[in-house]
C-alpha atoms as a PDB file:
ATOM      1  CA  UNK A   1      39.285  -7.458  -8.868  1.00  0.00           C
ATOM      2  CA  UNK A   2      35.606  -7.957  -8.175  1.00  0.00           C
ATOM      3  CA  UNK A   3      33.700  -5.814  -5.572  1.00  0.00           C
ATOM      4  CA  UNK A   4      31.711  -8.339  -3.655  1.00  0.00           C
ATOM      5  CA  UNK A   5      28.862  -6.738  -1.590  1.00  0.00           C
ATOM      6  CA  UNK A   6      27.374  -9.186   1.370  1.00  0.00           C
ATOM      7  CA  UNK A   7      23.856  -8.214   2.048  1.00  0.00           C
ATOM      8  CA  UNK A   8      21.706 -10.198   4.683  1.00  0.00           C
ATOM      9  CA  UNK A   9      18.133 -10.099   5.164  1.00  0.00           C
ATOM     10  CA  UNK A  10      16.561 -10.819   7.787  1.00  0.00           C
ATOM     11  CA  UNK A  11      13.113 -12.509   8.836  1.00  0.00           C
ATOM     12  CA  UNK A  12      12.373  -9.477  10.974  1.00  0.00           C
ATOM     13  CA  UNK A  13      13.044  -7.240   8.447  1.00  0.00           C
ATOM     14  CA  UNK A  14      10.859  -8.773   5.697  1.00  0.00           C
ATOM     15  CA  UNK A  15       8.240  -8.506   8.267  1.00  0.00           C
ATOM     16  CA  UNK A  16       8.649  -4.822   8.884  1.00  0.00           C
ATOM     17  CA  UNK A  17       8.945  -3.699   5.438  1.00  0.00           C
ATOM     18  CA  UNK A  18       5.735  -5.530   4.872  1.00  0.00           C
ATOM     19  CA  UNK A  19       3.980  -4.279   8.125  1.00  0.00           C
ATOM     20  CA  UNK A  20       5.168  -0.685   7.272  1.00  0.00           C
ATOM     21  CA  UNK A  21       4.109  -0.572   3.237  1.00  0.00           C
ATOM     22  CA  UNK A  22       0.269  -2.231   4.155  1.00  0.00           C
ATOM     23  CA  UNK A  23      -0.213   0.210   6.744  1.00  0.00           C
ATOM     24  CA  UNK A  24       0.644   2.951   4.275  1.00  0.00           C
ATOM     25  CA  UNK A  25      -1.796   1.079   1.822  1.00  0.00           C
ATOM     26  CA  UNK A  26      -4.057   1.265   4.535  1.00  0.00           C
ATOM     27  CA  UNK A  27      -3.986   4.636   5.492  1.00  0.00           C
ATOM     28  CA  UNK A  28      -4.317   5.967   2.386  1.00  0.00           C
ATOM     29  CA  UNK A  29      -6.872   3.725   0.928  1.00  0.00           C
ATOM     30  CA  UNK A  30      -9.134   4.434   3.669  1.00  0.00           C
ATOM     31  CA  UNK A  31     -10.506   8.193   2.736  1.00  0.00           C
ATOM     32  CA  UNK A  32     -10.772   7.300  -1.241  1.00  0.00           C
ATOM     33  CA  UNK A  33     -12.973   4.272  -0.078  1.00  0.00           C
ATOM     34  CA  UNK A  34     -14.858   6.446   2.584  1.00  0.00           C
ATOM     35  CA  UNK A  35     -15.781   9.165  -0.715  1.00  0.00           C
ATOM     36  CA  UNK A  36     -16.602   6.005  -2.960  1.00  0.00           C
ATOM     37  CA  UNK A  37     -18.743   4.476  -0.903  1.00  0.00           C
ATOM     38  CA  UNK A  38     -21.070   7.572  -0.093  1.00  0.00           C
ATOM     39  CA  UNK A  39     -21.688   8.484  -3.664  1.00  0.00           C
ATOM     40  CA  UNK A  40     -24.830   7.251  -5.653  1.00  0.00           C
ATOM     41  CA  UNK A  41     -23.629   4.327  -7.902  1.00  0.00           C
ATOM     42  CA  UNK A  42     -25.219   5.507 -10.557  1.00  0.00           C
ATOM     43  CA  UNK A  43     -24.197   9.264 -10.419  1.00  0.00           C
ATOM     44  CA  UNK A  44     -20.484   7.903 -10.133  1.00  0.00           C
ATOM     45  CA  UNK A  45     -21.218   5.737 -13.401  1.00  0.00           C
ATOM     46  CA  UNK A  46     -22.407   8.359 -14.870  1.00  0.00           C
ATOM     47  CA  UNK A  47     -19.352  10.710 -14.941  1.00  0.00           C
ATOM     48  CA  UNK A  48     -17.217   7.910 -15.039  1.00  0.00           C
END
């Protein structure tokens, strides 16, 4: 015997799965950026 396993997927799911891992990208993208962007370019390049 073979155990068969039926998944489905649905559209709506897809869609929140996506939703829910860019707004984690988001979120914690945001305060890195916010730091990188306030330093001197060329102090950052410097210890870089």
């Amino acid at each position: 015997n073979s155990f068969l396993i039926r998944t489905s997927v649905t559209a709506w799911s897809v869609i929140l799965a996506f939703s829910i891992s860019a707004l984690i990208g988001i979120i914690f993208g945001v305060t890195p950026a916010n730091k990188a962007a306030k330093l001197d370019p060329v102090e950052a390049l410097r210890h870089s």
